[in-house]
N, C-alpha and C. Protein backbone atom coordinates (compact mmCIF):
# COMPACT_ATOMS: atom_id res chain seq x y z
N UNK A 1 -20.40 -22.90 -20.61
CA UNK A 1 -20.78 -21.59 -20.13
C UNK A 1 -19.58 -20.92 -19.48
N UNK A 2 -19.35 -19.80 -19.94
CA UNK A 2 -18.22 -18.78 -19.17
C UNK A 2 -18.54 -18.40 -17.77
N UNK A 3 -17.89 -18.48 -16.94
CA UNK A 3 -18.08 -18.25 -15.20
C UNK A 3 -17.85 -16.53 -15.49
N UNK A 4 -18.01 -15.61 -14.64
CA UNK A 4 -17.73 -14.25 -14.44
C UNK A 4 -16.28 -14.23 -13.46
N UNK A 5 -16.38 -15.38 -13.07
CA UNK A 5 -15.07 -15.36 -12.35
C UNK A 5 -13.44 -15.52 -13.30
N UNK A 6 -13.99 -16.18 -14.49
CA UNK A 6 -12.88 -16.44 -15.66
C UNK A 6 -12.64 -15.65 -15.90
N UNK A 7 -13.49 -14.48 -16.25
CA UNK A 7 -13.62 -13.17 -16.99
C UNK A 7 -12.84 -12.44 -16.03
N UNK A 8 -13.52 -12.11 -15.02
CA UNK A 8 -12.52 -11.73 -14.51
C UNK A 8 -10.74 -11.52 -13.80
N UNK A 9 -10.57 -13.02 -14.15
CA UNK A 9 -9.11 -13.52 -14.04
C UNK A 9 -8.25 -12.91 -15.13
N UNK A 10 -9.36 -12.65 -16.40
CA UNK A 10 -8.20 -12.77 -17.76
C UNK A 10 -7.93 -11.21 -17.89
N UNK A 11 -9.15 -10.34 -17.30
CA UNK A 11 -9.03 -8.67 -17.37
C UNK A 11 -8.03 -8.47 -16.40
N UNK A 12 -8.61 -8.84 -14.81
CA UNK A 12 -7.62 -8.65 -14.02
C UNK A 12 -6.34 -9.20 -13.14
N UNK A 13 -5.24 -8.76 -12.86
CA UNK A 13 -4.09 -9.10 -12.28
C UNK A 13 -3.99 -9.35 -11.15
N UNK A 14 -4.34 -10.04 -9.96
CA UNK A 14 -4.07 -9.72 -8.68
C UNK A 14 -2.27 -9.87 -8.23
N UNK A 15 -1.80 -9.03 -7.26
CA UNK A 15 -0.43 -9.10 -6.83
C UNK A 15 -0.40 -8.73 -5.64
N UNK A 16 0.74 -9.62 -5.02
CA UNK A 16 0.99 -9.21 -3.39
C UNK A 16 2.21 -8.63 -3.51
N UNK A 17 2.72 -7.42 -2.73
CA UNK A 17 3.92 -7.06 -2.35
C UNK A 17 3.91 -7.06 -0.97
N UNK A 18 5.39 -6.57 -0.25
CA UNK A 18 5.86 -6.43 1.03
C UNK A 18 5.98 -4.95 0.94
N UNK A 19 5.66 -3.78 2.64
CA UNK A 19 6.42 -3.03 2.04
C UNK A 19 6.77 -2.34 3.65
N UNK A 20 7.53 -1.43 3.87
CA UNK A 20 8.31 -0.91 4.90
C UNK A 20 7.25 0.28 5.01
N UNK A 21 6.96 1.10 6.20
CA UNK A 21 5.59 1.53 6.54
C UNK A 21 6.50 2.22 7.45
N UNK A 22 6.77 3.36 7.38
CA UNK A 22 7.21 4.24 8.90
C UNK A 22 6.00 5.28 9.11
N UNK A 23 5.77 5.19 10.20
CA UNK A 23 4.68 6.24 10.50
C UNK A 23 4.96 6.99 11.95
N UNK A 24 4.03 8.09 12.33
CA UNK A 24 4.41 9.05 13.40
C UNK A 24 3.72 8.21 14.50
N UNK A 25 4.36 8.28 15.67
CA UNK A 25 3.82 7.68 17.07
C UNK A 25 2.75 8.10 17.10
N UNK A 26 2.38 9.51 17.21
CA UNK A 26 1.18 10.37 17.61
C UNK A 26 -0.31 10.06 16.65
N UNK A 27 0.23 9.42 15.39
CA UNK A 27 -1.15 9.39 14.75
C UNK A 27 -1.35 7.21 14.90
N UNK A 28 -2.63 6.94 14.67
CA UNK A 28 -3.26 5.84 15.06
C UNK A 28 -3.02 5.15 13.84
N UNK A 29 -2.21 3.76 14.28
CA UNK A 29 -2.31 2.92 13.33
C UNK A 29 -3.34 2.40 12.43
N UNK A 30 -4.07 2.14 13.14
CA UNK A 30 -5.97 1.79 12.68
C UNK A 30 -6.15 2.67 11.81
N UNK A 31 -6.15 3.99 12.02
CA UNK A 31 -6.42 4.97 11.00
C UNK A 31 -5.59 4.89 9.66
N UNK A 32 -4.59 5.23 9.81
CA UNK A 32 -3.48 5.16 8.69
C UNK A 32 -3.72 3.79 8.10
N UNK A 33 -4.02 2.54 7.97
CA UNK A 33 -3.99 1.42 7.64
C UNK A 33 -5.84 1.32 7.07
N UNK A 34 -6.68 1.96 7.82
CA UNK A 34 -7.89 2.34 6.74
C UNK A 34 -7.69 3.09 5.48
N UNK A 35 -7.03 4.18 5.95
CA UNK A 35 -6.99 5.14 4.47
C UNK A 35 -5.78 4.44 3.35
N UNK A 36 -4.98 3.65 3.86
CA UNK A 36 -4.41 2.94 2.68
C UNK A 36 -5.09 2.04 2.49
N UNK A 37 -6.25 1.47 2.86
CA UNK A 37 -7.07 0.59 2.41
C UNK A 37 -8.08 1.11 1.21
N UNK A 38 -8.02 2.48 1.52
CA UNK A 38 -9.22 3.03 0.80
C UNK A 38 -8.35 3.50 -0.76
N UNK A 39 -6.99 3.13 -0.89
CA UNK A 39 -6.36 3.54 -1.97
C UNK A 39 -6.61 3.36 -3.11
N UNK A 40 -7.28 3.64 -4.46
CA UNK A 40 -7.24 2.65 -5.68
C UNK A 40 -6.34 1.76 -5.66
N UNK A 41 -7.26 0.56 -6.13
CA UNK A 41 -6.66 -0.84 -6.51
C UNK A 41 -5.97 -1.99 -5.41
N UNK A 42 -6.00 -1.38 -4.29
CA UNK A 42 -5.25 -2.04 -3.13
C UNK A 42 -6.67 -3.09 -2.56
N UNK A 43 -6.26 -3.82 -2.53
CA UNK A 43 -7.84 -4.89 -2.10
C UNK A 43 -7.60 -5.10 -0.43
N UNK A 44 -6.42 -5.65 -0.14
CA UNK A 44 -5.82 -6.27 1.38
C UNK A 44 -4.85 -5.58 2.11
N UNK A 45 -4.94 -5.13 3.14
CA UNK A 45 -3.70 -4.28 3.77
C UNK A 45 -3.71 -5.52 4.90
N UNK A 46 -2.75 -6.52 5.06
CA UNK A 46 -2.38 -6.72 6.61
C UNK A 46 -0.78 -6.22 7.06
N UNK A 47 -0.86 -5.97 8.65
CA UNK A 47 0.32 -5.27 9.32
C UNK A 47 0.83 -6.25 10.00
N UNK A 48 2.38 -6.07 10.48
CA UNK A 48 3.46 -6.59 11.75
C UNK A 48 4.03 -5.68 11.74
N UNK A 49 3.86 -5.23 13.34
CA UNK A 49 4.78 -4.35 13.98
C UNK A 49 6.31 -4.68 14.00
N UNK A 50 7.24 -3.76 13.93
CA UNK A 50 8.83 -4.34 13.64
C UNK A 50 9.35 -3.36 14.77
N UNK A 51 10.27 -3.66 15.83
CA UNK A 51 10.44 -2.82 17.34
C UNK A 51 11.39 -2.02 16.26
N UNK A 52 11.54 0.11 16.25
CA UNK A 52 12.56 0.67 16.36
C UNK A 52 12.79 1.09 17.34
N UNK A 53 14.12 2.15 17.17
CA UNK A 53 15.04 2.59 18.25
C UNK A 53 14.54 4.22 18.30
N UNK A 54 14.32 4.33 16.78
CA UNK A 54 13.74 6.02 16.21
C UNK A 54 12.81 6.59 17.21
N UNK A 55 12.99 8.20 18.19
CA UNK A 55 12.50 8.14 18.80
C UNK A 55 11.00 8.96 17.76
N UNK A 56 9.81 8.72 18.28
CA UNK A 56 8.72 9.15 17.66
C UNK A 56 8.11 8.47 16.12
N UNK A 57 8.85 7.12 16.29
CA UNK A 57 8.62 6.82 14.33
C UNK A 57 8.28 5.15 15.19
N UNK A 58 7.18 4.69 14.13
CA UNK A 58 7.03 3.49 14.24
C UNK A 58 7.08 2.90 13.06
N UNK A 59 7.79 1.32 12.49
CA UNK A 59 7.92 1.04 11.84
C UNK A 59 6.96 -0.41 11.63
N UNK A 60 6.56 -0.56 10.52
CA UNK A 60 5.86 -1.98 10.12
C UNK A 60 5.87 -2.49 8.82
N UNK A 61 5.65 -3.63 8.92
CA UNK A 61 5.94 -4.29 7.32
C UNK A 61 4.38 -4.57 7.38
N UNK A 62 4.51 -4.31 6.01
CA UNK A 62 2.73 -4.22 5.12
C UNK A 62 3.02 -5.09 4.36
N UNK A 63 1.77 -6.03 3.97
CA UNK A 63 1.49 -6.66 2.79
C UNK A 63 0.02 -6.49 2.23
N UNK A 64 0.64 -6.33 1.41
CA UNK A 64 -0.58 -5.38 0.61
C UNK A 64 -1.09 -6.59 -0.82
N UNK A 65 -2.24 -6.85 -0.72
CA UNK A 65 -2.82 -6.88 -2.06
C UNK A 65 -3.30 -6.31 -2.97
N UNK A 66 -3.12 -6.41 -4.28
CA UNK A 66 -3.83 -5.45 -4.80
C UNK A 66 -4.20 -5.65 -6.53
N UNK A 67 -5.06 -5.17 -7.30
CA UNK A 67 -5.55 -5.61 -8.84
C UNK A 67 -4.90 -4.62 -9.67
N UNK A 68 -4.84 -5.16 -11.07
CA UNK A 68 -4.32 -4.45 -11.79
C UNK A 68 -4.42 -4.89 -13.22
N UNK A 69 -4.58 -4.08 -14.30
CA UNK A 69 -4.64 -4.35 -15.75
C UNK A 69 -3.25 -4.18 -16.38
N UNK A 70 -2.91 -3.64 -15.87
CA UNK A 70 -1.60 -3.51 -16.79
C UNK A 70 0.35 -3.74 -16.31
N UNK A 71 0.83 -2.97 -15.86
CA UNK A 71 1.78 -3.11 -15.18
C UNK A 71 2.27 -2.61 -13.75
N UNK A 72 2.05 -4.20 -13.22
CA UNK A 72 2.06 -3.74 -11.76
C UNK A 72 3.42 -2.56 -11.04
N UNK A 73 4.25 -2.76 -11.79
CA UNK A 73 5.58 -2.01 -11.03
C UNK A 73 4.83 -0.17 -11.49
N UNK A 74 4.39 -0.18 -12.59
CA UNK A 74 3.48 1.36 -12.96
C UNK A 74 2.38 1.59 -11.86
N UNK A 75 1.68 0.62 -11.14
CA UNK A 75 1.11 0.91 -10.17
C UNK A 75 1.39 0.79 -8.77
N UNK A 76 2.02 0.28 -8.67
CA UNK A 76 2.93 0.92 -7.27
C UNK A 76 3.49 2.07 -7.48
N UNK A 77 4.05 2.72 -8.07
CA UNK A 77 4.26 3.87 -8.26
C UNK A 77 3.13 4.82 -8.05
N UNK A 78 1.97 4.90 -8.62
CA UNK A 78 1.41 5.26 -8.76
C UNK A 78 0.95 5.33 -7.09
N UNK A 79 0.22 3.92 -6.74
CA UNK A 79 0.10 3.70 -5.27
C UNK A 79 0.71 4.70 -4.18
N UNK A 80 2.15 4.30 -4.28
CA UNK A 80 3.06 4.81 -3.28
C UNK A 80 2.55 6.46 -3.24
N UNK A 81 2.41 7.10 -4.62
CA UNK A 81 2.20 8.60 -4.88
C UNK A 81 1.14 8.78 -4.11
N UNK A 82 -0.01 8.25 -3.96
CA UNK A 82 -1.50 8.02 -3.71
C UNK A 82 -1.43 8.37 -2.43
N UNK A 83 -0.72 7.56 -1.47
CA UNK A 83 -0.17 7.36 -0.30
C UNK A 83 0.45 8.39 0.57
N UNK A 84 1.96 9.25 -0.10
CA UNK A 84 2.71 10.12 0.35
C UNK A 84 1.68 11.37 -0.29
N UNK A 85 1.41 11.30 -1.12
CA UNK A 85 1.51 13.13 -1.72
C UNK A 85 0.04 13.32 -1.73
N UNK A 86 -0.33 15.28 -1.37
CA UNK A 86 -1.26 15.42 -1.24
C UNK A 86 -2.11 16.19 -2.79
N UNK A 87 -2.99 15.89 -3.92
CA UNK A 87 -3.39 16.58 -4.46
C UNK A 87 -3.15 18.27 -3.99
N UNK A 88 -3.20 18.38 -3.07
CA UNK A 88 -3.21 20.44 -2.64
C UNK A 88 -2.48 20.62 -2.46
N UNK A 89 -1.29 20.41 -2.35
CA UNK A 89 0.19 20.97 -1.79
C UNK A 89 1.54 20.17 -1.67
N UNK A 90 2.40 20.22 -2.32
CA UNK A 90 3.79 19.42 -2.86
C UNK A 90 4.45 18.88 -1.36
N UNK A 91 3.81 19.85 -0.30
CA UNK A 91 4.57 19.35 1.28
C UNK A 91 3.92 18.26 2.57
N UNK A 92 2.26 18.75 1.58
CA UNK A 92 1.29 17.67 2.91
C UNK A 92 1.41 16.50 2.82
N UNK A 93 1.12 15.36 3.41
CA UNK A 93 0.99 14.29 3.04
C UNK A 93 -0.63 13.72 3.01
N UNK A 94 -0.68 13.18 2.01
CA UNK A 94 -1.91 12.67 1.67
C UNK A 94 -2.76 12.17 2.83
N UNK A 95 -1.74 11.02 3.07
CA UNK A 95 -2.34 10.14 4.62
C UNK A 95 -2.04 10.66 5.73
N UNK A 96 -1.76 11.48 6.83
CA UNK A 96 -1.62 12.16 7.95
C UNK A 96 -0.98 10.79 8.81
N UNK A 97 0.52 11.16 8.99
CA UNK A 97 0.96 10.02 9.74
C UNK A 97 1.77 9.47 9.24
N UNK A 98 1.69 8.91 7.91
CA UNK A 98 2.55 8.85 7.05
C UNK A 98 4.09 9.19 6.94
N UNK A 99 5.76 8.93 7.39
CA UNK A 99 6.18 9.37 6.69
C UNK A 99 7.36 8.72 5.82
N UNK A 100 6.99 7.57 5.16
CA UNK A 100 8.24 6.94 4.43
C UNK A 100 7.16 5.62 3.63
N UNK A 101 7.22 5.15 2.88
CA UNK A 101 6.51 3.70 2.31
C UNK A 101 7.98 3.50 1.20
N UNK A 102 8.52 2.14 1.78
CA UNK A 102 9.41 1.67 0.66
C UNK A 102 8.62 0.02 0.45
N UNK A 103 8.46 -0.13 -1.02
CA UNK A 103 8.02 -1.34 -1.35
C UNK A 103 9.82 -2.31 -1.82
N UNK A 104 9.17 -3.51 -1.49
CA UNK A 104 10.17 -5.22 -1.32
C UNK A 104 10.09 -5.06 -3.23
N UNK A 105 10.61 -5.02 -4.10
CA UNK A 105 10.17 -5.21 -5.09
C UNK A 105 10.65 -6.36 -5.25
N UNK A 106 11.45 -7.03 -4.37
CA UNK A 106 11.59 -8.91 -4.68
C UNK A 106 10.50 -9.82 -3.85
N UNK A 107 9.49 -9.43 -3.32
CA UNK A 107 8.57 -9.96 -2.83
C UNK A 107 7.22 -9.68 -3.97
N UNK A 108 7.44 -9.02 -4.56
CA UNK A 108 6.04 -9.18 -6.03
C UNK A 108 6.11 -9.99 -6.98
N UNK A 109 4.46 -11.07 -6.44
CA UNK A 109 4.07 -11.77 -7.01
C UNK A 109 2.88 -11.97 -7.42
N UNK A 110 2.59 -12.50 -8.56
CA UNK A 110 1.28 -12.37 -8.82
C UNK A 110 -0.02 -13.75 -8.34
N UNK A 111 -0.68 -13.65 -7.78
CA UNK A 111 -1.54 -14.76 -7.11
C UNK A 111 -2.73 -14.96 -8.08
């Protein structure tokens, strides 16, 4: 008998990356770290705070889980877009708080 769990292994990809997270002092971590939770395809957001010097910018490393059918480096891209840019306007940012996401691309692996 086929498990649904097989099935699902062979459709989908799971992958972890690392990624660099600068955000504004003034807006709430908690918040910003829900709405990238709520991103397509991202399953796991955990955070570590990293001390800067920048005055008003906080920095953290993310590791992010996340599924995928096809090619993960096409969806981080995609992700990252999801993240910074707003459907309504080329200047807002999607996530409020937001202002930099660089992904580890030597930390992607697939689990």
């Amino acid at each position: 008998m086929i498990k649904l769990k097989d099935i699902l292994n062979e459709v989908l990809n799971t992958y972890k990356i690392e990624a660099n997270l600068f955000t504004d002092r003034d807006f709430n971590i908690s918040d910003i770290l829900n709405q990238i939770r709520a991103v397509r395809k991202i399953t796991i957001v955990s955070v570590e705070d990293i001390p800067t010097n920048k005055p008003g910018i906080e920095h953290h490393l993310l590791k992010i889980k996340f599924v995928t059918r096809g090619e993960p480096k096409q969806d981080l891209e995609q992700i990252k877009k999801d993240i910074l840019k707003s459907d309504l306007s080329k200047t807002d940012l999607r996530i409020p708080g937001v202002k930099s996401l660089v992904f580890k691309p030597e930390t992607l692996k697939r689990i």
